[in-house]
N, C-alpha and C. Protein backbone atom coordinates (compact mmCIF):
# COMPACT_ATOMS: atom_id res chain seq x y z
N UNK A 1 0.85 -1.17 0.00
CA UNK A 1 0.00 0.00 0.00
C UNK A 1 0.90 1.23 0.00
N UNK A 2 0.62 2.43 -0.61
CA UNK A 2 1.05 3.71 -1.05
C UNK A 2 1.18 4.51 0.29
N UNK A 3 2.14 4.85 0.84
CA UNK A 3 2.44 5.79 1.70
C UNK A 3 3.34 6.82 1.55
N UNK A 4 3.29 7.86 2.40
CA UNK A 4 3.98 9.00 2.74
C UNK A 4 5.34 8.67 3.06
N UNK A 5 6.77 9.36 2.98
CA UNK A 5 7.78 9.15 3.83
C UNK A 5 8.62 10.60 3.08
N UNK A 6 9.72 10.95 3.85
CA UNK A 6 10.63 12.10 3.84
C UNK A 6 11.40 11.49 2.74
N UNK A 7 11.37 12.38 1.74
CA UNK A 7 12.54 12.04 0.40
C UNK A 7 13.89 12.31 0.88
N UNK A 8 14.80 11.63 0.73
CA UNK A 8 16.13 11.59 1.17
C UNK A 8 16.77 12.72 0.62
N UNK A 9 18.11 13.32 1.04
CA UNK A 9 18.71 14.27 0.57
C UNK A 9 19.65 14.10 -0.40
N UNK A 10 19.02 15.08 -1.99
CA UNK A 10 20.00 14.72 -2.68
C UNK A 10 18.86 14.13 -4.20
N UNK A 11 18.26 13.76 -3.61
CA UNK A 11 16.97 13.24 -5.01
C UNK A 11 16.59 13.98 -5.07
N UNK A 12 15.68 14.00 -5.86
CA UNK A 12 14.51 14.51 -6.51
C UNK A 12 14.22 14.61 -8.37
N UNK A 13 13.10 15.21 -8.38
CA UNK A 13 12.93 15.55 -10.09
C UNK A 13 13.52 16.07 -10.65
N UNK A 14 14.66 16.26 -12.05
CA UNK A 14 14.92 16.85 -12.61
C UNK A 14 14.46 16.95 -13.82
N UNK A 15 13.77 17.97 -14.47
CA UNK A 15 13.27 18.19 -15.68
C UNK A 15 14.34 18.46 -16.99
N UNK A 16 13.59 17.36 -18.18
CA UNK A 16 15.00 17.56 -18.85
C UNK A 16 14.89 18.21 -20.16
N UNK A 17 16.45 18.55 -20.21
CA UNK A 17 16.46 19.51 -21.11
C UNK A 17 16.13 19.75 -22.14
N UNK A 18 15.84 20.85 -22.87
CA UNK A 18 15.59 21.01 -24.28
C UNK A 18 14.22 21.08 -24.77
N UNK A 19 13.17 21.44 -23.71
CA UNK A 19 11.80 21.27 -24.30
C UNK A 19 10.83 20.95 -22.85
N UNK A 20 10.00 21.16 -23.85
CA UNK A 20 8.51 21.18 -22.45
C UNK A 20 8.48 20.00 -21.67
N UNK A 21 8.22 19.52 -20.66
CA UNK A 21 8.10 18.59 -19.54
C UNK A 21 6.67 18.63 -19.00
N UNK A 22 6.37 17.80 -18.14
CA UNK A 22 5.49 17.63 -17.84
C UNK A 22 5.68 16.04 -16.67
N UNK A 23 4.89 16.42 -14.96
CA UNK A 23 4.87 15.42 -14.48
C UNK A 23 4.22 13.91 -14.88
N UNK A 24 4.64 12.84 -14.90
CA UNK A 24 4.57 11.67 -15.11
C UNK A 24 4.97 10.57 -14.46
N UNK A 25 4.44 9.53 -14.24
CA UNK A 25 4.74 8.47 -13.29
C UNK A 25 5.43 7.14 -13.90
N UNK A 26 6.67 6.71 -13.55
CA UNK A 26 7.12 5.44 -13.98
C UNK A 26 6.31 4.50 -13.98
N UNK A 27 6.32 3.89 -12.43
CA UNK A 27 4.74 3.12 -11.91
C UNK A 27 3.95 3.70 -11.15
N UNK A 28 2.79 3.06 -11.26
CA UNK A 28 1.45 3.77 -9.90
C UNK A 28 2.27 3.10 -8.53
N UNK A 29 1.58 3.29 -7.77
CA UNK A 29 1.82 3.18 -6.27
C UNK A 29 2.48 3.22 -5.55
N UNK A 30 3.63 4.31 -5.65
CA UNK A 30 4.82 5.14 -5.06
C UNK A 30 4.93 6.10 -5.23
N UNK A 31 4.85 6.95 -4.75
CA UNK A 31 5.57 7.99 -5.36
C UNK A 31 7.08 8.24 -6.09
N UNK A 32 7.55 7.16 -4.98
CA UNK A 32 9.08 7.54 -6.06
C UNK A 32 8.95 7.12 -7.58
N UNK A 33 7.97 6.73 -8.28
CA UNK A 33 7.50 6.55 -9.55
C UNK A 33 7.50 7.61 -10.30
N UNK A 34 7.46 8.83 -9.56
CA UNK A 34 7.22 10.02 -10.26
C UNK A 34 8.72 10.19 -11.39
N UNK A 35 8.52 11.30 -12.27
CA UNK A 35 9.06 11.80 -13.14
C UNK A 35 8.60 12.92 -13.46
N UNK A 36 9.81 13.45 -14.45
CA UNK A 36 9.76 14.78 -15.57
C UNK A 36 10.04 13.83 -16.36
N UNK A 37 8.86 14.15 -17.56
CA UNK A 37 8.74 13.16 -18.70
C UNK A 37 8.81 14.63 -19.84
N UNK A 38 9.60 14.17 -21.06
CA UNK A 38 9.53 14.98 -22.15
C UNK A 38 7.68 15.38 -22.52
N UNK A 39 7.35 16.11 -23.50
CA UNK A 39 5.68 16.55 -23.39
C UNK A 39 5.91 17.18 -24.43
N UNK A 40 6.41 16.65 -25.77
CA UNK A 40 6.44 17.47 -27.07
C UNK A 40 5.13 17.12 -27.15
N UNK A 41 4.17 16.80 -27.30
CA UNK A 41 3.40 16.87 -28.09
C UNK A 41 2.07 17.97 -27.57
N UNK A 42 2.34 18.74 -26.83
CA UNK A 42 2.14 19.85 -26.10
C UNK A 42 2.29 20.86 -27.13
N UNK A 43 3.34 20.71 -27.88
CA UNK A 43 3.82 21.97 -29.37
C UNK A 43 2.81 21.39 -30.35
N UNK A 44 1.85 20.70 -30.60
CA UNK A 44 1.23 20.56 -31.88
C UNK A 44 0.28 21.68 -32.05
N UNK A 45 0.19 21.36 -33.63
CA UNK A 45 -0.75 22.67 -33.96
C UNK A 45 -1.96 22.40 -33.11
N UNK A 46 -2.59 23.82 -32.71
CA UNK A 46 -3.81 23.65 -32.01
C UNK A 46 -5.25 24.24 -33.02
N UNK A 47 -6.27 23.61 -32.54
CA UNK A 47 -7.25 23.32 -33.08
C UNK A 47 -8.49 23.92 -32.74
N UNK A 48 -9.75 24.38 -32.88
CA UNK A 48 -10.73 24.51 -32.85
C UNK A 48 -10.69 25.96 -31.56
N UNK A 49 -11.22 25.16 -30.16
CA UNK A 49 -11.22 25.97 -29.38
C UNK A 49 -10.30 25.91 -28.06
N UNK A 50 -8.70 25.71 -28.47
CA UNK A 50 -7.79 25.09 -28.23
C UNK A 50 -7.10 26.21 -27.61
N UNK A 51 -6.24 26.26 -26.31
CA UNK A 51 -5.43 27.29 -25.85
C UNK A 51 -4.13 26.59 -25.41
N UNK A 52 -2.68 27.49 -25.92
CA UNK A 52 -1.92 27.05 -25.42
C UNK A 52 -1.71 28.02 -23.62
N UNK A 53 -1.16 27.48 -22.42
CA UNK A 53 -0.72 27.82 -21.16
C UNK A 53 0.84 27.83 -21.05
N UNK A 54 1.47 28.60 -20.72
CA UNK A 54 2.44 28.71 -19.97
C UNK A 54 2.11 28.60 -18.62
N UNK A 55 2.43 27.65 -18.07
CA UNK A 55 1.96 27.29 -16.66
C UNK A 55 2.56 27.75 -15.55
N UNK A 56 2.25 28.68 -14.75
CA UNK A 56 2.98 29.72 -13.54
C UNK A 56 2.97 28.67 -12.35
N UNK A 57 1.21 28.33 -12.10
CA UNK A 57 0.93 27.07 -11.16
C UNK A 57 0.13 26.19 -10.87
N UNK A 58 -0.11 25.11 -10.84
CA UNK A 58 -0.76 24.25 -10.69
C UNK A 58 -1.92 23.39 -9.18
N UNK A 59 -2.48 22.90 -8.95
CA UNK A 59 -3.26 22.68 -7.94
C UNK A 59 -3.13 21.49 -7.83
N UNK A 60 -2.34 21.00 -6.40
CA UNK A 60 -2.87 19.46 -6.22
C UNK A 60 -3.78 19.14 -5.87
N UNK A 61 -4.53 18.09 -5.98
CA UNK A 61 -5.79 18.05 -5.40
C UNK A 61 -6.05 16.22 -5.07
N UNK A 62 -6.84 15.75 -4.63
CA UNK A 62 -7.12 14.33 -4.10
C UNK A 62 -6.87 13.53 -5.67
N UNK A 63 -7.35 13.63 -6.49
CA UNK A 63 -7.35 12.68 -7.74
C UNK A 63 -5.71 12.53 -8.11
N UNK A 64 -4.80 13.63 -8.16
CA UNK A 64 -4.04 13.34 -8.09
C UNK A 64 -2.66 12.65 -7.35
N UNK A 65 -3.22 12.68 -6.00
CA UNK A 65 -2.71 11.35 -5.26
C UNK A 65 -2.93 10.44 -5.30
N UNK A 66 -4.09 10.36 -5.39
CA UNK A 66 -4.91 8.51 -5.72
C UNK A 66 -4.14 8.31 -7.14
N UNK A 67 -3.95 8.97 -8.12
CA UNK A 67 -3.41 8.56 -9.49
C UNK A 67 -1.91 8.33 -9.22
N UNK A 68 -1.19 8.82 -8.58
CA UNK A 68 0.42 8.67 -8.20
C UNK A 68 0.23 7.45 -7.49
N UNK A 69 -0.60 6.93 -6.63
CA UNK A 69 -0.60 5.53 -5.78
C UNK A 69 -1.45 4.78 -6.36
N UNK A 70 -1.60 4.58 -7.72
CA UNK A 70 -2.47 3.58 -8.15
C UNK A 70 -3.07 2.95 -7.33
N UNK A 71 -4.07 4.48 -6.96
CA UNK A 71 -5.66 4.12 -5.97
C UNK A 71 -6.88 4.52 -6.79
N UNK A 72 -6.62 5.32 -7.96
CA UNK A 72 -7.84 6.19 -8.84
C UNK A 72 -8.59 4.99 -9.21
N UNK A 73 -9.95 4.51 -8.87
CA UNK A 73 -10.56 3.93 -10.21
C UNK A 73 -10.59 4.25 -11.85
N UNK A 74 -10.25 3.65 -12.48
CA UNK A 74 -10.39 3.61 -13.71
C UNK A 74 -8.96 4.78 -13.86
N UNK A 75 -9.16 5.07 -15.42
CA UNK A 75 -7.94 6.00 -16.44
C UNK A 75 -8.41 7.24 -15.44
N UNK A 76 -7.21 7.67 -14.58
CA UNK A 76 -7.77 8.90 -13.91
C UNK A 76 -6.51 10.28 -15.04
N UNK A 77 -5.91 10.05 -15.89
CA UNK A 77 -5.37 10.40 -17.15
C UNK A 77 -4.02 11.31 -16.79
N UNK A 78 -4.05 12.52 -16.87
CA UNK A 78 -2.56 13.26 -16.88
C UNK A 78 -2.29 13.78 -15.35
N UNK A 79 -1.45 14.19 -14.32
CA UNK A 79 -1.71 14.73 -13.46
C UNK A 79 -1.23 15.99 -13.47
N UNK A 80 -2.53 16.56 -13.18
CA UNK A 80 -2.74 18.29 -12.71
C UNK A 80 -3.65 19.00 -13.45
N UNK A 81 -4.94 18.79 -13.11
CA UNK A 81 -6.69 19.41 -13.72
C UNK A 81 -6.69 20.58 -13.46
N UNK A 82 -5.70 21.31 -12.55
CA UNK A 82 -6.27 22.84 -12.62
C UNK A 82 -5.08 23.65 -12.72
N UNK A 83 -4.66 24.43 -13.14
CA UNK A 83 -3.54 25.32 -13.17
C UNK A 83 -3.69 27.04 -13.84
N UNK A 84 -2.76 27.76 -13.34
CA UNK A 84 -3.23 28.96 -13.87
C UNK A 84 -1.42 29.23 -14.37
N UNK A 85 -1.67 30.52 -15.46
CA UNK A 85 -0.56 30.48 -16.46
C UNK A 85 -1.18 32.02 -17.06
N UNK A 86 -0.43 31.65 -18.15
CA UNK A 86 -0.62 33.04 -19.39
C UNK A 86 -0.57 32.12 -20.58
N UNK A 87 -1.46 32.62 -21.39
CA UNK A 87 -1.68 32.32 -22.79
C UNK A 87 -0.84 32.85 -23.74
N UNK A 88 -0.11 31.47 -24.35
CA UNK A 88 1.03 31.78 -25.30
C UNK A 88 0.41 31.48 -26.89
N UNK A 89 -0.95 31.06 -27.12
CA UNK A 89 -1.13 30.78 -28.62
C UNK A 89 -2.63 30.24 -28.26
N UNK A 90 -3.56 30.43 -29.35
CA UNK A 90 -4.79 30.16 -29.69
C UNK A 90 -5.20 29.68 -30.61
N UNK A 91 -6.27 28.84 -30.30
CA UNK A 91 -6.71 28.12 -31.66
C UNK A 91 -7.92 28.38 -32.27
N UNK A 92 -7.85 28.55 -33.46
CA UNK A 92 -8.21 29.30 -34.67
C UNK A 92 -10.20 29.99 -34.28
N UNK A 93 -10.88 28.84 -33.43
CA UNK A 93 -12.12 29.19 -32.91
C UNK A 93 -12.15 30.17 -31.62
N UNK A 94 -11.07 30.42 -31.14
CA UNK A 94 -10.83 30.69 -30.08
C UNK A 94 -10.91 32.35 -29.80
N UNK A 95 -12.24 32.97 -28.97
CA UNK A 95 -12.71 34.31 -29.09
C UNK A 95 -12.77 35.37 -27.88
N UNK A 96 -12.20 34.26 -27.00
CA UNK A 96 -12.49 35.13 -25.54
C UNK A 96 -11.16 35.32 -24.72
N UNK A 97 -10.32 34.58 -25.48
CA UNK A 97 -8.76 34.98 -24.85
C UNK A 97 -7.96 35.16 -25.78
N UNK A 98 -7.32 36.04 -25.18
CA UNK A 98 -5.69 36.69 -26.71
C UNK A 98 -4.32 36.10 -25.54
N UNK A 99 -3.35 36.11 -26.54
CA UNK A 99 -2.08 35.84 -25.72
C UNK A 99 -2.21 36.28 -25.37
N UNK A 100 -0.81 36.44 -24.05
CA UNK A 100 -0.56 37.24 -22.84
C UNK A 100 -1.54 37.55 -21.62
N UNK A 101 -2.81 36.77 -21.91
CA UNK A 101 -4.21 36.63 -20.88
C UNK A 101 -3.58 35.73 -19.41
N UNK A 102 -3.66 36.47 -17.89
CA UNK A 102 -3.55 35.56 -17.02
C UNK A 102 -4.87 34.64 -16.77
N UNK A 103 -4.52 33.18 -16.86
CA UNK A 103 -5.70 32.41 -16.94
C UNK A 103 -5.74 31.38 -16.05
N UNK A 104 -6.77 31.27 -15.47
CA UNK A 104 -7.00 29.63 -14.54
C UNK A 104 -7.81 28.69 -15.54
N UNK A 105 -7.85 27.77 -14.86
CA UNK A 105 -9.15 26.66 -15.03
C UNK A 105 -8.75 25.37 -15.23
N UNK A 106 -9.31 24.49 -15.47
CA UNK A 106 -9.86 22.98 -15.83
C UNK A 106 -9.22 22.50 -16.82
N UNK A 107 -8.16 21.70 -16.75
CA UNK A 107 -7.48 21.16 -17.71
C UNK A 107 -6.56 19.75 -17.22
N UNK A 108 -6.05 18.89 -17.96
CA UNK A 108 -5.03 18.13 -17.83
C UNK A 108 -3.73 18.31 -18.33
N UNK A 109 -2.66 17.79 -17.33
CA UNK A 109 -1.25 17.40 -17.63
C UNK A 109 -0.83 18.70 -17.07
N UNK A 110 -1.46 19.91 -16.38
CA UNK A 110 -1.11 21.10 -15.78
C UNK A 110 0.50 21.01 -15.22
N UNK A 111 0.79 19.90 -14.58
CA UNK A 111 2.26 19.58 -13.77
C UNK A 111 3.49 19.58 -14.84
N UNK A 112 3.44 20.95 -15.59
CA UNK A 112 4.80 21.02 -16.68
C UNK A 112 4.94 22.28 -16.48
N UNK A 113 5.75 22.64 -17.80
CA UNK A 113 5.91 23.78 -18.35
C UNK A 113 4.90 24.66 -19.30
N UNK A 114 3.94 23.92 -20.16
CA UNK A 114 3.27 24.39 -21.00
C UNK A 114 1.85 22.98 -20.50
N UNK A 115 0.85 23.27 -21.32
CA UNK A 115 -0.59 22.71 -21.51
C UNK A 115 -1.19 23.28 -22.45
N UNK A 116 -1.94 22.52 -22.66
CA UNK A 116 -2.68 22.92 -23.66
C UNK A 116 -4.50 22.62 -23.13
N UNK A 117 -5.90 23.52 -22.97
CA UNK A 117 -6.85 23.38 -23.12
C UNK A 117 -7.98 24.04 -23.79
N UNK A 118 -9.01 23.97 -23.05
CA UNK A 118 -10.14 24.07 -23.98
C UNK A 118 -10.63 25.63 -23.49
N UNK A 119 -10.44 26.79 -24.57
CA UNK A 119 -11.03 27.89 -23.76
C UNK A 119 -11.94 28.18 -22.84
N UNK A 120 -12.98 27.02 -23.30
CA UNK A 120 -14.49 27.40 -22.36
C UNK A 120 -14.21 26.41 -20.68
N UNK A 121 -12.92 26.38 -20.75
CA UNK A 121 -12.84 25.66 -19.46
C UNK A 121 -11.63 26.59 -18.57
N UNK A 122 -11.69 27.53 -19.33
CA UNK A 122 -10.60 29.37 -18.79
C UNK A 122 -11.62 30.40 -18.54
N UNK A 123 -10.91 30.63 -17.46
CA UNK A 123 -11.15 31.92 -17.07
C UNK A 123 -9.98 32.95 -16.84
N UNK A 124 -10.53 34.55 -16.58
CA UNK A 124 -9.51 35.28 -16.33
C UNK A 124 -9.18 35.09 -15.18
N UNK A 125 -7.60 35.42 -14.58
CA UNK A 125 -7.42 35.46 -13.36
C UNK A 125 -8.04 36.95 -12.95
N UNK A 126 -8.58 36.88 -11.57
CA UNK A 126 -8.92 38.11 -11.31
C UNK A 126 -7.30 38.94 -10.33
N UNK A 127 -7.65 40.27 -10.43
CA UNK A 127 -6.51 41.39 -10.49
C UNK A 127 -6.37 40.68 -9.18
N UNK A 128 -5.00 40.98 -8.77
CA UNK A 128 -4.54 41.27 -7.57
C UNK A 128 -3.99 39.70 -6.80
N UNK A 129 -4.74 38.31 -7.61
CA UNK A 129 -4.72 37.32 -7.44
C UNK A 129 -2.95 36.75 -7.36
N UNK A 130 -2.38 35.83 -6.98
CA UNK A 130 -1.01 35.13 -7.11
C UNK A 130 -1.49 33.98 -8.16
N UNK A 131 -0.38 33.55 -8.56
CA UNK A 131 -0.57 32.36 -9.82
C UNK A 131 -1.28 31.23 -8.62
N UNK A 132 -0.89 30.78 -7.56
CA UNK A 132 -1.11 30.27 -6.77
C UNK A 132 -2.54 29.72 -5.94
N UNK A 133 -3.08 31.16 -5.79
CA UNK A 133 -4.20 31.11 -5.47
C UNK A 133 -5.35 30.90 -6.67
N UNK A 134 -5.10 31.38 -7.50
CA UNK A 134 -5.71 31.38 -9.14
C UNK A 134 -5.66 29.73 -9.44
N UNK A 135 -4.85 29.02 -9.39
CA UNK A 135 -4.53 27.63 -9.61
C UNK A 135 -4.77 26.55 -8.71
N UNK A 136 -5.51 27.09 -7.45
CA UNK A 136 -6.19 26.43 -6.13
C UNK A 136 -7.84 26.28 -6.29
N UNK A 137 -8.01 27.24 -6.91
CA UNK A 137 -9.66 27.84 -7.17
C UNK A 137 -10.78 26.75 -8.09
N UNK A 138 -10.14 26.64 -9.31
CA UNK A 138 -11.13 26.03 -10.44
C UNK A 138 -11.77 24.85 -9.75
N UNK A 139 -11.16 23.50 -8.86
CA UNK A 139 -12.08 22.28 -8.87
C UNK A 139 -12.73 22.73 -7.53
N UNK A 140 -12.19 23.67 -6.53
CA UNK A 140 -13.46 24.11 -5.42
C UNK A 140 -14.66 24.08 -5.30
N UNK A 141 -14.21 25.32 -6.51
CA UNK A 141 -15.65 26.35 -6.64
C UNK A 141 -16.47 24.94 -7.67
N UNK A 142 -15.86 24.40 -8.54
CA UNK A 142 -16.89 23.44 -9.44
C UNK A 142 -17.52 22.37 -8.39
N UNK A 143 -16.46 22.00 -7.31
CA UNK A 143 -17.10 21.25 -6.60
C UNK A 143 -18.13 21.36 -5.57
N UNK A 144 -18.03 23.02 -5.35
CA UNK A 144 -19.11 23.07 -4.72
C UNK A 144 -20.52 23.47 -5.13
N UNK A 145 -20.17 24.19 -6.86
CA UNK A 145 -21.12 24.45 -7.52
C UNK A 145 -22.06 22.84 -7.66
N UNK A 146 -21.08 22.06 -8.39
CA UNK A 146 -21.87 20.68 -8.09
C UNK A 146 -23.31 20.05 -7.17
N UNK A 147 -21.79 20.16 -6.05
CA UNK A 147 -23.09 19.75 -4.86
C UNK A 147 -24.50 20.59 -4.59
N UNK A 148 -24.37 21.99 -4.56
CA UNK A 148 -25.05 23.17 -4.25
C UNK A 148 -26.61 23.03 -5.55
N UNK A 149 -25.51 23.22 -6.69
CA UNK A 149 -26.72 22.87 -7.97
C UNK A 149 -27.68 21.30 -8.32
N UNK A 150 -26.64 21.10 -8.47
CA UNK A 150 -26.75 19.62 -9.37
C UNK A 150 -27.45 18.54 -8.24
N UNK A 151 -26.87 18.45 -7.07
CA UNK A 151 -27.32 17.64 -6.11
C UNK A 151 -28.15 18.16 -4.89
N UNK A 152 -27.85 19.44 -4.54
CA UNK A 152 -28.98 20.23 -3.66
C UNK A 152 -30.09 20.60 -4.10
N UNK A 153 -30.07 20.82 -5.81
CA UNK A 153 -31.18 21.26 -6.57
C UNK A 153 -31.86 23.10 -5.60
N UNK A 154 -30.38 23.61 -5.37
CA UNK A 154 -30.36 25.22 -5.15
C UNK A 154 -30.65 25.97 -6.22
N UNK A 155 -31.64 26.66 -6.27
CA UNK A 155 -32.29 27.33 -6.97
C UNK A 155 -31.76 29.32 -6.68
N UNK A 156 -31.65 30.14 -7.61
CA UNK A 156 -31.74 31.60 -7.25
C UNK A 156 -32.96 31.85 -6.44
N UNK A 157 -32.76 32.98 -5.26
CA UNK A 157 -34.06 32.99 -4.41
C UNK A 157 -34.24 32.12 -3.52
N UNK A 158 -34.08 30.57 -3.73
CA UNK A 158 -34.05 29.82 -2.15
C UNK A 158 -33.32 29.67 -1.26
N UNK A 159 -34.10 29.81 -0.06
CA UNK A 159 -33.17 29.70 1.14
C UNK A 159 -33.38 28.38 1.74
N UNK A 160 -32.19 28.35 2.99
CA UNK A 160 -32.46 27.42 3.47
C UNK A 160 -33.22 27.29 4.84
């Protein structure tokens, strides 16, 4: 079973040279499985309503531990769903963000240098925000929108 322990002095990740990276796991259920895995394919042309990220920071969150300790049910897929960055390139449908936009939101493989997602899953960072806090925010607020909407069946106007 997958546990915690103090990484020894002297290891760790090194991301390698010459191009975009991105976290990746040798095997599930260690962490020392982890890696910096190359992530060219992060540079392909982008498509439809496609954004490229320069990634400032990213959000850990529960799915991505369970996916490092091969505990996730099923393909739990790239690790790091939320991250905030600046927009380095857009794809061709793409109407609500220009480069150089500080952006959060909902995406995979966030744990690199670059990402790539889906505009309608960005938002702006609001002023005054850290990359940090901006990149903590997106699965919260969805998760509590969730419960609140979808499963409380909270309506505008009702109280409790």
């Amino acid at each position: 079973m997958g546990r915690l322990a103090r990484l020894e002095s002297g290891t760790g990740l090194v991301p390698p040279a010459g191009g975009p990276w991105r976290l990746d796991s040798r095997a599930k259920g260690s962490l020392d499985g982890l890696t910096l895995a190359p992530f060219p394919e992060v540079l392909e042309p982008l498509t439809g309503h496609q954004v490229r990220i320069e990634v400032r920071a990213a959000g850990v969150n529960f799915r991505d531990v369970l996916n490092a300790l091969g505990m996730y049910p099923g393909e739990a897929g790239l690790f790091g769903s939320e991250a905030a960055g600046v927009v380095v390139e857009t794809g061709p449908d793409v109407t609500g963000l220009n480069v150089g936009d500080r952006v959060m939101g909902m995406l995979f493989g966030g744990f690199g240098t670059h990402v790539v997602g889906d505009e309608r899953m960005m938002t702006p960072v609001p002023e005054g925000w850290s990359w940090e806090v901006a990149a903590s925010v997106p699965l919260v607020f969805l998760t509590a929108y969730h419960a609140l909407v979808e499963l409380g069946g909270v309506r505008p106007g009702r109280r409790c």
